[in-house]
Protein backbone atom coordinates (compact mmCIF):
# COMPACT_ATOMS: atom_id res chain seq x y z
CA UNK A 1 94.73 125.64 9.40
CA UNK A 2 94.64 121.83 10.32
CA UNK A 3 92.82 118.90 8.44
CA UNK A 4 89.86 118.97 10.13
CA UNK A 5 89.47 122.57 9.97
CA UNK A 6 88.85 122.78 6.11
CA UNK A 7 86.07 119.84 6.78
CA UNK A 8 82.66 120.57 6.64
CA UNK A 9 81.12 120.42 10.60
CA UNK A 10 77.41 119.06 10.67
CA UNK A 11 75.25 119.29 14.19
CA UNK A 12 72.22 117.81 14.89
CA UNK A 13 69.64 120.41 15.89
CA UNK A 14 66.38 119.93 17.68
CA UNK A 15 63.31 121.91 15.90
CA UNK A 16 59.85 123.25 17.19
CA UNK A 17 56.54 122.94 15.89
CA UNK A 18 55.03 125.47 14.18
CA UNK A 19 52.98 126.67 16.79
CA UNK A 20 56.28 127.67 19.22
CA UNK A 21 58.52 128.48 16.71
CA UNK A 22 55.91 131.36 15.50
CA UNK A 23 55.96 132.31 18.88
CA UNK A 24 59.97 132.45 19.68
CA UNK A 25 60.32 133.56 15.87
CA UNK A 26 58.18 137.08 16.95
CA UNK A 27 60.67 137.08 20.15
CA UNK A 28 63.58 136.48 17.87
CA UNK A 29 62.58 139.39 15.80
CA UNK A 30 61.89 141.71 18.08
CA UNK A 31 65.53 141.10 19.70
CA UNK A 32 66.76 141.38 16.76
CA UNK A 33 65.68 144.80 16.09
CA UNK A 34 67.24 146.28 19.08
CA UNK A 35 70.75 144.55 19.09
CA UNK A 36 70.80 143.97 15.41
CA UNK A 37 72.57 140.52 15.22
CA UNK A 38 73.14 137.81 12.51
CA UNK A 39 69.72 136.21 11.11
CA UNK A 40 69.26 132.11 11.69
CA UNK A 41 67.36 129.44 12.14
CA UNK A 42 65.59 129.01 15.19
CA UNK A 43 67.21 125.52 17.26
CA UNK A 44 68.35 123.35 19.88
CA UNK A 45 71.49 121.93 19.30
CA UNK A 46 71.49 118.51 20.59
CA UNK A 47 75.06 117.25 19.26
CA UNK A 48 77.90 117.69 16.78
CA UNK A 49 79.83 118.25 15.74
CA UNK A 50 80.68 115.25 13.15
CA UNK A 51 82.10 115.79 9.55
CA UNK A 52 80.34 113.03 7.49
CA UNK A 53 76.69 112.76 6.72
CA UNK A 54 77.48 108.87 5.15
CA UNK A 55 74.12 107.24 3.93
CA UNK A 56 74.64 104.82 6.77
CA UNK A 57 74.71 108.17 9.24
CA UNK A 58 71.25 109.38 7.58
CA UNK A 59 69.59 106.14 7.99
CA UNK A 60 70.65 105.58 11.79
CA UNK A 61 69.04 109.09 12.32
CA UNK A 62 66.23 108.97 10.17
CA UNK A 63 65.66 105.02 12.17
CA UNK A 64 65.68 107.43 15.46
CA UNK A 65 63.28 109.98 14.37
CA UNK A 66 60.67 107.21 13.60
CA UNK A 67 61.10 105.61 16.98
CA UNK A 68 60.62 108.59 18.85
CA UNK A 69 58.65 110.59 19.97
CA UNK A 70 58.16 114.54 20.25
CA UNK A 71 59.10 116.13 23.32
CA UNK A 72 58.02 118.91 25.50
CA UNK A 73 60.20 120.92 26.73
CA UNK A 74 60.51 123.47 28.95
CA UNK A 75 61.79 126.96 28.80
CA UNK A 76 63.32 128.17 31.92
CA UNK A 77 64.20 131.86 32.17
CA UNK A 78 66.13 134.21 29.61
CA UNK A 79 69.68 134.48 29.82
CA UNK A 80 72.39 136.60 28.68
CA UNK A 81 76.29 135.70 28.79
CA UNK A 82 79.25 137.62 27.15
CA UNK A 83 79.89 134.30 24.69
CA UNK A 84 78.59 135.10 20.79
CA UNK A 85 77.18 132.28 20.37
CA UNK A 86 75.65 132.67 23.92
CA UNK A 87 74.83 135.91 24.09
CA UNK A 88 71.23 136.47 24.59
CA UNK A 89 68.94 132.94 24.88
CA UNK A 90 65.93 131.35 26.56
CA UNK A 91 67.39 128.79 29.01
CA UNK A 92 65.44 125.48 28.68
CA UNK A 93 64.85 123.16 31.65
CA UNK A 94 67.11 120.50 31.63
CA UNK A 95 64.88 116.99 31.72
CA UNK A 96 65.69 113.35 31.75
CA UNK A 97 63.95 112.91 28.50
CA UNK A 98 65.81 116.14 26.87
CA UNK A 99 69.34 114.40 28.71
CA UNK A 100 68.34 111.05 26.96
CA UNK A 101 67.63 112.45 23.59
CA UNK A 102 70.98 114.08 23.45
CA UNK A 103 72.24 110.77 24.83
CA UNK A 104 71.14 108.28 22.18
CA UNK A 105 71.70 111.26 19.48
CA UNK A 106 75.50 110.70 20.51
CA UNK A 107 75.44 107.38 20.89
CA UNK A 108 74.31 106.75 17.33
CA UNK A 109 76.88 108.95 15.96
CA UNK A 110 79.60 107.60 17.65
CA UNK A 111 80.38 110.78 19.64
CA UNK A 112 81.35 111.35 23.56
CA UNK A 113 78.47 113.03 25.21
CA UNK A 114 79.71 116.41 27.06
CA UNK A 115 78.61 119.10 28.87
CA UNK A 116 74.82 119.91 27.37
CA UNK A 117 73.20 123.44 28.18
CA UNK A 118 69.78 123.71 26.35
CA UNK A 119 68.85 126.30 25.06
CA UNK A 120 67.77 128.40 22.53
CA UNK A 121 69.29 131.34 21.41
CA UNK A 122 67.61 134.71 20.21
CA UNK A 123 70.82 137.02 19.19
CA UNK A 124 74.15 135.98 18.20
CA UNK A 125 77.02 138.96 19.08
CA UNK A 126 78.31 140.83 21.57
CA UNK A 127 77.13 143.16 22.78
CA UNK A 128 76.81 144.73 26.70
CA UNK A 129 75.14 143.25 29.51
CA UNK A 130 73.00 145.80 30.37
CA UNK A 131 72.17 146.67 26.46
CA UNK A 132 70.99 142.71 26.36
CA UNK A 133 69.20 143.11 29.78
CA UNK A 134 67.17 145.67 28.86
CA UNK A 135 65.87 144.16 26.26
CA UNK A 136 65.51 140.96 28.60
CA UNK A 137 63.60 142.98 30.63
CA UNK A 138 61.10 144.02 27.97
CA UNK A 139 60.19 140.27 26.66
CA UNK A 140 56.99 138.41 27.39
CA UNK A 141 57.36 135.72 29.73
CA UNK A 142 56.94 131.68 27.92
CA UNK A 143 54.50 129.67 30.01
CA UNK A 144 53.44 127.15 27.73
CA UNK A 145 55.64 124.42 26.79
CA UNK A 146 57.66 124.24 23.67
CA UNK A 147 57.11 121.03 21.68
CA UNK A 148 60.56 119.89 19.98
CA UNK A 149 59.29 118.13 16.93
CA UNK A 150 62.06 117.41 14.56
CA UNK A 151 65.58 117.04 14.38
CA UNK A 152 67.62 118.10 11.92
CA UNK A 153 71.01 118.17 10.36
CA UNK A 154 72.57 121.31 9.93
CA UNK A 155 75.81 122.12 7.83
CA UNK A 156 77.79 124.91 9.85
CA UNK A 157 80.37 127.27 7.66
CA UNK A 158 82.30 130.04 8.89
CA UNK A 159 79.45 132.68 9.29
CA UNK A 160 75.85 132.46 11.20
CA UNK A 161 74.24 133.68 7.59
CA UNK A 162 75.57 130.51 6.19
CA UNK A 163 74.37 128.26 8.08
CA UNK A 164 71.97 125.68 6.51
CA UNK A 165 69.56 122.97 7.27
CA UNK A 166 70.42 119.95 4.79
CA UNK A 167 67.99 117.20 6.46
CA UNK A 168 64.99 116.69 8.71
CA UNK A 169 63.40 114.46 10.33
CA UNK A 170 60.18 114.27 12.36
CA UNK A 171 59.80 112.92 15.52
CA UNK A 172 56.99 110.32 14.99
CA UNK A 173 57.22 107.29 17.29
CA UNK A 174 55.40 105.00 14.19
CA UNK A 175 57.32 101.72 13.05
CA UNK A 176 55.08 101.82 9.73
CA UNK A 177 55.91 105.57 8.96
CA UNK A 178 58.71 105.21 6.75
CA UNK A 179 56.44 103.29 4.50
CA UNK A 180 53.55 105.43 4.75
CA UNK A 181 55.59 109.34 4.05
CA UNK A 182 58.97 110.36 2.61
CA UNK A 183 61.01 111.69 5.82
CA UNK A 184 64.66 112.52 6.08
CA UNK A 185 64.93 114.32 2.50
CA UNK A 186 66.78 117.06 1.87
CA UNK A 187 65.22 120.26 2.19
């Protein structure tokens, strides 16, 4: 096992309000019941990894969170691919202000941007194709947009179940916010 192997790996994920996440949480479920995968948290993973959360790191990210602002986003179709941490997912529509997001989320932690697929995934496993597009078949369609209204920093260990969300921060777009409530604590 190298060096950077026994670090700790951090990402920084892209949360929903509570109104879609109660909505993809019920889809979540109810994939979950017929393929019978690993239980997480609902996300968007917008970059990562990096293996120091410095209190210079936290307060570039907490600075982003309070200059911008939510985001819709769109979902696109569901999608299954035999990857387990792809395996069954709601594609999400690619936009310029999704691309820049991701962008300047690099950019502040001093990481190469490279290839970004949003999207948000209901099952982690493997499993067959046709097992995972049957259930596809049998899940409500999204027309609404999602609204991406946090991001977070998430500490990634060996299994899904361990998995934790150390930090968030909301997306407010409000100079005077950081004076006004306590964001970017520890949850």
């Amino acid at each position: 096992m190298s060096e950077i192997d026994d670090k700790k790996r951090y990402w920084l994920w892209g949360e929903l309000d509570a109104v879609s996440h109660e909505m993809l949480k019920k889809i979540q479920l109810s994939v979950n019941k017929k393929l019978e995968g690993p239980t997480f948290d609902l996300h968007l993973t917008l970059s990562g990894p990096f293996y120091d959360i410095s209190q210079d790191r936290l307060n570039r990210i907490e600075s982003f969170s309070i200059k911008n602002k939510q985001l819709s986003i769109k979902s696109s179709s569901y999608q299954a691919k035999d990857l387990f941490f792809q395996s069954l997912f709601i594609e999400i529509e690619k936009s310029k202000e999704l691309t820049d997001l991701k962008n300047q989320l690099d950019h502040q932690l001093g990481l190469e941007s490279e290839l970004f697929y949003p999207h948000i995934s209901l099952f982690y496993g493997l499993e067959e194709q046709e097992k995972k597009q049957l259930v596809i078949d049998h899940l409500p369609t999204i027309n609404e947009p999602l609204i991406l209204d946090k991001i977070s920093i998430a500490e990634i260990g060996e299994g899904v179940e361990s998995w934790k969300i150390l930090y968030q921060y909301p997306l407010i777009k409000d100079l005077y916010a950081f004076k006004t409530i306590g964001i970017g604590r520890p949850i």
